[in-house]
N, C-alpha and C. Protein backbone atom coordinates (compact mmCIF):
# COMPACT_ATOMS: atom_id res chain seq x y z
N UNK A 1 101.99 -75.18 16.95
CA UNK A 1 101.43 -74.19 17.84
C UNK A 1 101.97 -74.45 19.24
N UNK A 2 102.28 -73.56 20.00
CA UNK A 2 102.84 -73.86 21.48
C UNK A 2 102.15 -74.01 22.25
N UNK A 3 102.41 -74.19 23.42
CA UNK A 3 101.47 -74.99 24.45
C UNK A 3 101.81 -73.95 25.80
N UNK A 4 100.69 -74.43 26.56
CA UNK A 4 100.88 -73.21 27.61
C UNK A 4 101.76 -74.25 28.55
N UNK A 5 102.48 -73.03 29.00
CA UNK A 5 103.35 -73.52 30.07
C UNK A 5 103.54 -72.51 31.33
N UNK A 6 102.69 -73.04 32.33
CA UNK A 6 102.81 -72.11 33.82
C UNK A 6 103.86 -72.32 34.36
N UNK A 7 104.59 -71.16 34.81
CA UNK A 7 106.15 -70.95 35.14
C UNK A 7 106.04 -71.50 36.69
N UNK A 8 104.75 -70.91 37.40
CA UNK A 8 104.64 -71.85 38.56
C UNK A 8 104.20 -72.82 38.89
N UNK A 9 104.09 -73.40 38.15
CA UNK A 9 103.69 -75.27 38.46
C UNK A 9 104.17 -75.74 39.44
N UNK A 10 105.91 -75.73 39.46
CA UNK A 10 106.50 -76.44 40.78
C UNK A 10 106.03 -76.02 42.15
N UNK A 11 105.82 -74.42 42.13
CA UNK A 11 105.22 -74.00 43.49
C UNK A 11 104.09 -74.29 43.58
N UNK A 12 103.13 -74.79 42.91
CA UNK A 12 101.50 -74.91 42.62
C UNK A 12 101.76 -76.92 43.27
N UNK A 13 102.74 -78.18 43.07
CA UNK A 13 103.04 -78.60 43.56
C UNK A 13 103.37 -78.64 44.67
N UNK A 14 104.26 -78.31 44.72
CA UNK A 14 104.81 -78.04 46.34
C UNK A 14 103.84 -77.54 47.14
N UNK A 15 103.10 -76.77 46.71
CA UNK A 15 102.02 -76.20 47.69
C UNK A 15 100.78 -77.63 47.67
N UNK A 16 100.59 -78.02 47.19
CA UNK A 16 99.56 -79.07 46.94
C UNK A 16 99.82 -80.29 48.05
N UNK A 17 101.33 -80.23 47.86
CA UNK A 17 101.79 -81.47 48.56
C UNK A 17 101.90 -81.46 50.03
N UNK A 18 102.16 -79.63 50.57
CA UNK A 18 101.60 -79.06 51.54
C UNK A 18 100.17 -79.26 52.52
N UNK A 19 99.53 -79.40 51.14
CA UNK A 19 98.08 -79.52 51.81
C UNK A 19 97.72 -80.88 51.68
N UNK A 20 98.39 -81.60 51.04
CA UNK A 20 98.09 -83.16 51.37
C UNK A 20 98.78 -83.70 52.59
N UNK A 21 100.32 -83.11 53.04
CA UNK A 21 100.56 -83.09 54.69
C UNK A 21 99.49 -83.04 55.57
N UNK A 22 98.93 -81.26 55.28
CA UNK A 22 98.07 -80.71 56.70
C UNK A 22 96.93 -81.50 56.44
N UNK A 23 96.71 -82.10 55.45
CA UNK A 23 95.25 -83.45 55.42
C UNK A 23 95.69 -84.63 56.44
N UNK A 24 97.01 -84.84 56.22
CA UNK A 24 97.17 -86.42 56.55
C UNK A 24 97.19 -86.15 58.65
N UNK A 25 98.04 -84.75 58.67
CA UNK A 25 98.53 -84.53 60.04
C UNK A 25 96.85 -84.21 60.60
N UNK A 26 95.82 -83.55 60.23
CA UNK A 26 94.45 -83.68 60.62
C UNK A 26 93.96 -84.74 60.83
N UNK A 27 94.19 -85.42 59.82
CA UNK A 27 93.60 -87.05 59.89
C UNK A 27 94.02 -87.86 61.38
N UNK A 28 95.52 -87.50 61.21
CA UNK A 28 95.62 -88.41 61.99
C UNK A 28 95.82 -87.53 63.82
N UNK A 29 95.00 -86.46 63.88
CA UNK A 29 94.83 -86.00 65.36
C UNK A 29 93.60 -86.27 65.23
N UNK A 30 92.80 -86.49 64.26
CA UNK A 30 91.46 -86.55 64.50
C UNK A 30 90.95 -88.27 64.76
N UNK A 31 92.09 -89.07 64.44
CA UNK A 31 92.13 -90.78 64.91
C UNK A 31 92.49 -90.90 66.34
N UNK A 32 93.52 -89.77 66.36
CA UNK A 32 94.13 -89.67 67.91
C UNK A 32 93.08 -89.14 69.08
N UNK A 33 92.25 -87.97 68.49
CA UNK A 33 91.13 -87.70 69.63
C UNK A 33 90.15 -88.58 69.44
N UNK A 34 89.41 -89.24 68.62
CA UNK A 34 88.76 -90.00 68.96
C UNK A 34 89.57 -91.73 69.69
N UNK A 35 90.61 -92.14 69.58
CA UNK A 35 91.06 -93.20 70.73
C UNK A 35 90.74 -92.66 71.82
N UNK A 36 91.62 -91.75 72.61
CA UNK A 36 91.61 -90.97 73.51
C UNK A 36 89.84 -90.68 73.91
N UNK A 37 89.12 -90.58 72.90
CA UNK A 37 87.53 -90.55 73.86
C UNK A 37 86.88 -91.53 74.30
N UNK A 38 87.78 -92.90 73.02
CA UNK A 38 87.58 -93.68 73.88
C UNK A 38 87.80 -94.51 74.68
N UNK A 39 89.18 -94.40 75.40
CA UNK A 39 89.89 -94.30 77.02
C UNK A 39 88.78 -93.74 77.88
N UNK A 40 88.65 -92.69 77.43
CA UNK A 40 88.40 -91.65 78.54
C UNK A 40 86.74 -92.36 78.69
N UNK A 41 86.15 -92.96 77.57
CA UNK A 41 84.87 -93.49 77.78
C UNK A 41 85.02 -94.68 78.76
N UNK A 42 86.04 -95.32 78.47
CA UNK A 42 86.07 -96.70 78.79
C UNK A 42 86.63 -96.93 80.77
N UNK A 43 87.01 -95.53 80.76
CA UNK A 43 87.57 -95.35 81.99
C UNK A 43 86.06 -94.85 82.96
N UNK A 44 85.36 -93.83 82.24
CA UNK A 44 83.81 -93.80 83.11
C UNK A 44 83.23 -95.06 83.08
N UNK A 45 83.52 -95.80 82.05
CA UNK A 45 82.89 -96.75 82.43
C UNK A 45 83.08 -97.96 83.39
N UNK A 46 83.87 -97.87 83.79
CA UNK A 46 84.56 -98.46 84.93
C UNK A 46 84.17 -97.92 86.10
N UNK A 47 84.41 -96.46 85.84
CA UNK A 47 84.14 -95.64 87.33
C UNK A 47 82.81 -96.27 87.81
N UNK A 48 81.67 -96.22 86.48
CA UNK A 48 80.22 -96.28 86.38
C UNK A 48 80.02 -98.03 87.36
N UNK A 49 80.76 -98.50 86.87
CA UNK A 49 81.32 -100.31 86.83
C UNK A 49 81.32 -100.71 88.44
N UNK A 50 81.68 -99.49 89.50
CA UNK A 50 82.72 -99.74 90.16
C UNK A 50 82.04 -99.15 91.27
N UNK A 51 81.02 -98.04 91.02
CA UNK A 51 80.26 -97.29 91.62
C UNK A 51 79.02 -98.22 91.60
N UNK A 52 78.77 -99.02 90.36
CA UNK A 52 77.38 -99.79 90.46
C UNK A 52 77.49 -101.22 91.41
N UNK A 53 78.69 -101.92 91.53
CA UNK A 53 79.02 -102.99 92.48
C UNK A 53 79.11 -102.35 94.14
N UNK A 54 79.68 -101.16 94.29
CA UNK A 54 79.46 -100.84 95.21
C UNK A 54 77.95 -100.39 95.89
N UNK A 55 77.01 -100.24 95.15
CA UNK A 55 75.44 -100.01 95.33
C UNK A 55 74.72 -100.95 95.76
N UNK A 56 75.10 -101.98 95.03
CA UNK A 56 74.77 -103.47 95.31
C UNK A 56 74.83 -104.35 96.25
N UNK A 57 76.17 -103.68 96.94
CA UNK A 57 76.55 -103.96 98.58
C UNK A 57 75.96 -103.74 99.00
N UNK A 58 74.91 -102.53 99.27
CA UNK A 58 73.92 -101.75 100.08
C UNK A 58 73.36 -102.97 101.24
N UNK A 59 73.30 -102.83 102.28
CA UNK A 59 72.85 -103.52 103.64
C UNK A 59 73.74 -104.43 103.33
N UNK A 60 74.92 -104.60 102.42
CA UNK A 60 75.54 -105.58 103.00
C UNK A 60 76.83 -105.43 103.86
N UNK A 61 77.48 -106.07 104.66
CA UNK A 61 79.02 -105.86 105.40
C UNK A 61 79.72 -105.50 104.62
N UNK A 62 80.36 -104.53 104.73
CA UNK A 62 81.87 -104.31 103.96
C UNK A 62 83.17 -104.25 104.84
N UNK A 63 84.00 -104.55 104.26
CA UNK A 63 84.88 -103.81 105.25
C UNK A 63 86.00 -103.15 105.22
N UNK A 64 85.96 -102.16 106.14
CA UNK A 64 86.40 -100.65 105.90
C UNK A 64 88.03 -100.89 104.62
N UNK A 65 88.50 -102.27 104.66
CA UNK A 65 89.54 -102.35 104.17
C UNK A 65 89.29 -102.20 102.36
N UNK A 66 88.21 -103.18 102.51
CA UNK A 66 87.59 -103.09 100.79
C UNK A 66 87.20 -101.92 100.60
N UNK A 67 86.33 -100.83 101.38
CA UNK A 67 86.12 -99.44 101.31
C UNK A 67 87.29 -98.69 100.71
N UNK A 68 88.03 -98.77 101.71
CA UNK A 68 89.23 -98.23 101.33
C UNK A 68 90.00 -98.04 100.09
N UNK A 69 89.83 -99.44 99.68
CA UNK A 69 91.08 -99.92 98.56
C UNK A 69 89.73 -99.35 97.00
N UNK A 70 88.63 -99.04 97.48
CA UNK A 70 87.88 -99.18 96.08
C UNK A 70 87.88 -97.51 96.30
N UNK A 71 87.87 -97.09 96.84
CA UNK A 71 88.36 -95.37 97.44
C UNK A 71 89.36 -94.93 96.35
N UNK A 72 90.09 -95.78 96.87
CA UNK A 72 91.50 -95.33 96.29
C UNK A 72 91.61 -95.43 94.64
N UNK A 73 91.01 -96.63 94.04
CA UNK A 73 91.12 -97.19 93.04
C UNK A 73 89.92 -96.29 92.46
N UNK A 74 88.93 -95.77 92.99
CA UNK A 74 87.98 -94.86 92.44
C UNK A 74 89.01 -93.01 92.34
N UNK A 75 89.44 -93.49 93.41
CA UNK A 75 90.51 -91.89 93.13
C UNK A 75 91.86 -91.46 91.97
N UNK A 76 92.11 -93.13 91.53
CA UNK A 76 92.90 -92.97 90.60
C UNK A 76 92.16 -93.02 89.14
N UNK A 77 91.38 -93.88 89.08
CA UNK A 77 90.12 -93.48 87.89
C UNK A 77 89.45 -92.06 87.78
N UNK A 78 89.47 -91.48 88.46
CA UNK A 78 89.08 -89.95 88.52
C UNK A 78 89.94 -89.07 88.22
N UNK A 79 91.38 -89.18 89.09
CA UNK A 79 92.83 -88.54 88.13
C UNK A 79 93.29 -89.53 86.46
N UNK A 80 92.90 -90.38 86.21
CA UNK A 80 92.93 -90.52 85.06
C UNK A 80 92.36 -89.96 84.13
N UNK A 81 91.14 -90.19 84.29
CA UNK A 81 89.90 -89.22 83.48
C UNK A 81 90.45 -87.79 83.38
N UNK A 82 90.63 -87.43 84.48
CA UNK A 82 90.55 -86.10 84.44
C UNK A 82 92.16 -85.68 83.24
N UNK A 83 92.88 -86.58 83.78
CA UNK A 83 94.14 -86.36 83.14
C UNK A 83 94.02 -86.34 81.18
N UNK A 84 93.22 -87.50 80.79
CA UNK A 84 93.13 -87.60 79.52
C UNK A 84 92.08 -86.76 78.98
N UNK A 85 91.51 -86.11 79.42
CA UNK A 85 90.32 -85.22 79.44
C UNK A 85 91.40 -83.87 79.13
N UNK A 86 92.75 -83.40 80.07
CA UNK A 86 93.38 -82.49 79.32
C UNK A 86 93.79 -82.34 78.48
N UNK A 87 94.44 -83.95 78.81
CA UNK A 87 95.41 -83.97 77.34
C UNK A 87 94.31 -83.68 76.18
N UNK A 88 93.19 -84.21 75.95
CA UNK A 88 92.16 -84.66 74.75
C UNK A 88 91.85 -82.98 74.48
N UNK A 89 91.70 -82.08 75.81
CA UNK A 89 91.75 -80.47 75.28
C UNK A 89 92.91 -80.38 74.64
N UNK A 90 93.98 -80.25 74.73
CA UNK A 90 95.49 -80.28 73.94
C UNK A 90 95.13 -80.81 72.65
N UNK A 91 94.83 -81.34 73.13
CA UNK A 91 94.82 -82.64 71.55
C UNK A 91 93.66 -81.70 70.44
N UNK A 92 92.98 -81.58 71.10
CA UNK A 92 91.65 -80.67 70.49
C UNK A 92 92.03 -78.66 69.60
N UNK A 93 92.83 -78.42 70.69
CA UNK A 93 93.74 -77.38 70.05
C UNK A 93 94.45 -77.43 69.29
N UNK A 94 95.54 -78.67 69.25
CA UNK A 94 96.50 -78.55 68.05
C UNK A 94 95.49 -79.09 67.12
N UNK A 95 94.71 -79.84 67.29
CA UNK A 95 94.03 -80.09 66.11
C UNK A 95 92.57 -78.61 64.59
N UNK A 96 92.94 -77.62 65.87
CA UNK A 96 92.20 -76.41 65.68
C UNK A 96 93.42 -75.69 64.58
N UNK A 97 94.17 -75.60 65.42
CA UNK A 97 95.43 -74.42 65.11
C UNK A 97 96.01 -75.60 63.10
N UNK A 98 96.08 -76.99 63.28
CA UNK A 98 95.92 -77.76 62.37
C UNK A 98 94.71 -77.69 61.49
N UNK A 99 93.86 -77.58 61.91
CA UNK A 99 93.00 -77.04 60.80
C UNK A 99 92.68 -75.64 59.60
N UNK A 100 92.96 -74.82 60.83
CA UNK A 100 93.89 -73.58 60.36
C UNK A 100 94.75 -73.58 59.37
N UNK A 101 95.49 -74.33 59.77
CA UNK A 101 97.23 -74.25 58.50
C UNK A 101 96.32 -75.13 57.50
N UNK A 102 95.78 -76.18 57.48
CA UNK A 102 94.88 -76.86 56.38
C UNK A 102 94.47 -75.29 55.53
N UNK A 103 93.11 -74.57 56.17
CA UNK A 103 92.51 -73.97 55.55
C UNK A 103 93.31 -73.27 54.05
N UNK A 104 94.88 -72.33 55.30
CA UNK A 104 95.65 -71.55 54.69
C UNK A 104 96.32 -72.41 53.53
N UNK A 105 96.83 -73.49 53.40
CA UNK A 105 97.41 -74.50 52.48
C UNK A 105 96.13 -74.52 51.27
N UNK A 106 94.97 -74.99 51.70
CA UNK A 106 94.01 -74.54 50.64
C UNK A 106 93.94 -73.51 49.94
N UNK A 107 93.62 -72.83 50.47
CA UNK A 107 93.52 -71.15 50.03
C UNK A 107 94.44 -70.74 49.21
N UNK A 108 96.26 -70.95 49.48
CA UNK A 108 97.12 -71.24 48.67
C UNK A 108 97.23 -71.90 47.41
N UNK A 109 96.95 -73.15 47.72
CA UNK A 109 96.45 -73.74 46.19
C UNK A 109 95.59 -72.96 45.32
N UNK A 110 94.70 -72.92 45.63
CA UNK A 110 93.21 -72.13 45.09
C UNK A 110 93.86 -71.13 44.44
N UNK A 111 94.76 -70.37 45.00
CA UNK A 111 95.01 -69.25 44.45
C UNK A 111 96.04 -68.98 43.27
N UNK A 112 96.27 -70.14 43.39
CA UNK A 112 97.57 -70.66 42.49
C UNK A 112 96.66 -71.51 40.86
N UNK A 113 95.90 -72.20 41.42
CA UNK A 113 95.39 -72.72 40.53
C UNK A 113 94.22 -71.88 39.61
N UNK A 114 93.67 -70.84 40.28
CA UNK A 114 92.84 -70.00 39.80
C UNK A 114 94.03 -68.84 38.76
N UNK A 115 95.20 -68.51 39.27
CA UNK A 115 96.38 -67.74 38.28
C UNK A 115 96.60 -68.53 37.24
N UNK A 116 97.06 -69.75 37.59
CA UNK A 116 96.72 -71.20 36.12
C UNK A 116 95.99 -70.68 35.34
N UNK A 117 94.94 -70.81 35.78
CA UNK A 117 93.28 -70.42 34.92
C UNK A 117 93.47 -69.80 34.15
N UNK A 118 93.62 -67.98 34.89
CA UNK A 118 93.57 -66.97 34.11
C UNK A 118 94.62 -66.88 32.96
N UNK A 119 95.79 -67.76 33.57
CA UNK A 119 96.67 -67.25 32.57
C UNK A 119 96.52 -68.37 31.20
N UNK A 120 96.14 -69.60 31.48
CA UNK A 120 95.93 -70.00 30.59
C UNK A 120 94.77 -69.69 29.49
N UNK A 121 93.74 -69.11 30.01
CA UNK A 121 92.99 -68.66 29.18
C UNK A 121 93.28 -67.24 28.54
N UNK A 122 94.30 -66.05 29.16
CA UNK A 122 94.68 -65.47 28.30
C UNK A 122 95.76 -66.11 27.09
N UNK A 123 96.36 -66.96 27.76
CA UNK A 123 97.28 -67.69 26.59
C UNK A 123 96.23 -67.96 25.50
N UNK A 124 95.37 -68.82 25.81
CA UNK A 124 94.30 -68.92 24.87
C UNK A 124 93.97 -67.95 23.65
N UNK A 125 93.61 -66.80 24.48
CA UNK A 125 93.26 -65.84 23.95
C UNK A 125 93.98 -65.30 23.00
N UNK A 126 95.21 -65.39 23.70
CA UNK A 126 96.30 -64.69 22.37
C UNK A 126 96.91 -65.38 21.09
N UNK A 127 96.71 -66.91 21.45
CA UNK A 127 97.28 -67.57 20.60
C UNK A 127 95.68 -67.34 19.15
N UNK A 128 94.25 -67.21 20.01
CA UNK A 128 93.13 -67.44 18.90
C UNK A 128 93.32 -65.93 17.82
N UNK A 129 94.27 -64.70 18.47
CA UNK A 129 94.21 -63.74 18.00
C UNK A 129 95.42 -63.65 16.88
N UNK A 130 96.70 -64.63 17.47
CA UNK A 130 97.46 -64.72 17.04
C UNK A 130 97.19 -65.69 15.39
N UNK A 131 96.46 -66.76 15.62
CA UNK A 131 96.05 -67.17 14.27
C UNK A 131 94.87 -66.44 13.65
N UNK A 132 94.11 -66.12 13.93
CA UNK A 132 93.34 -64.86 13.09
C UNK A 132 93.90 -63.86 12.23
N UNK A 133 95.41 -63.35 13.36
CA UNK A 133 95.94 -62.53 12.27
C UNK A 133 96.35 -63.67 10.91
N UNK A 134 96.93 -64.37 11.34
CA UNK A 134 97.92 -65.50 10.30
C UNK A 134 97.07 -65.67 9.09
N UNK A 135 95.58 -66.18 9.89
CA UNK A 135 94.54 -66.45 8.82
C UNK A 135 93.95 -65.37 8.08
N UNK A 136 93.72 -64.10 8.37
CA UNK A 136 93.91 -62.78 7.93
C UNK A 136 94.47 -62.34 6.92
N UNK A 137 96.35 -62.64 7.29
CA UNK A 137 97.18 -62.33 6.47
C UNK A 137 97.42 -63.26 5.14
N UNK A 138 96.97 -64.69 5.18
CA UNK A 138 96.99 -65.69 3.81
C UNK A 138 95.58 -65.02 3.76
N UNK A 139 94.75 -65.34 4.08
CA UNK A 139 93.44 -64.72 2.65
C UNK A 139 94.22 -63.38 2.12
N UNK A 140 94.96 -62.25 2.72
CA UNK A 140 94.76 -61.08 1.84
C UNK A 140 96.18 -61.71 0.63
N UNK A 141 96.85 -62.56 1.28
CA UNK A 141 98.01 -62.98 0.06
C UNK A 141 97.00 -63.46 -0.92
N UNK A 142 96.80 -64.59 -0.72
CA UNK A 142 95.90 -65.62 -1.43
C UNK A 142 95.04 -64.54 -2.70
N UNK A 143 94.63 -63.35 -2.37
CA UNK A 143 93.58 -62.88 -3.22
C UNK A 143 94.24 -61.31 -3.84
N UNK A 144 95.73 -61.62 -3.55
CA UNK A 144 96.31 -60.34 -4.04
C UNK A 144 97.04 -60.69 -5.55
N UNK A 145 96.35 -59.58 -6.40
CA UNK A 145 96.77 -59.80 -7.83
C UNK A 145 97.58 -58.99 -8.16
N UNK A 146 98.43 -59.66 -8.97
CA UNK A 146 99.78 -59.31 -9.42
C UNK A 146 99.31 -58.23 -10.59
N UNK A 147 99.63 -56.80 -10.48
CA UNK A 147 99.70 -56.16 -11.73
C UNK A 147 100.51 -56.23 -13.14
N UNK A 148 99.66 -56.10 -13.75
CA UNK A 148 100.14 -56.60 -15.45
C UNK A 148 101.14 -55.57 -15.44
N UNK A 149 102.56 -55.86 -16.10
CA UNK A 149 103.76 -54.92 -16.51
C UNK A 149 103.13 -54.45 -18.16
């Protein structure tokens, strides 16, 4: 008896292997935005760090030079933040527009594997009709009598 054989398998592959890409390329923006949050955490926390030593000074002398330099060093922690904070939007979009092509790569499969289905179960179908006849046709042999000459 023959066996079913889907003519698109290789594309039902290939597409599969597709969506095990747009898994891995998700995966790994979604390792990438979370580092990046936590920079961007680790950098408030500094700011937080930096702002709380300076509180602490309170009634005490400073001078304008240390002011200054923690000014500055508070101004580049603030363009940092702010900087990885864009990028991490960037990062957040391709990871959208990547989820997207995921979905569509799914959906692809699905649709491929659901034609599998159908067609294998009409194969099914035809092969159970196909031996019915067979089995059909030996009972009517089997019980056909030869007329006497």
């Amino acid at each position: 008896m023959p066996t079913f054989q889907f003519r698109l398998a290789p594309v039902l592959r290939l597409r599969e292997r597709t969506q095990e890409e747009k898994e891995s390329e998700l995966r790994a923006l979604t390792l990438e935005r979370a580092r990046r949050e936590a920079e961007i955490a680790a950098l408030n926390a500094e700011f937080d760090r930096l702002d709380a030593d300076l509180s602490a000074r309170t009634g005490l002398t400073v001078s304008p030079i240390d002011l200054k330099l923690r000014d500055e060093y508070a101004q580049l922690l603030i363009a940092a933040i702010e900087r990885k904070q864009r990028d991490l939007a960037a990062l957040g979009e391709q990871a959208a527009r990547k989820q997207q092509e995921l979905t569509e790569a799914m959906r692809d499969v699905k649709s491929l594997e659901s034609l599998r289905h159908r067609l294998a179960e009409k194969f099914r179908r035809e092969q159970n009709v196909a031996e019915q006849k067979f089995l059909d046709e030996l009972g009517r042999r089997r019980f056909y009598v030869k007329p006497a000459s």
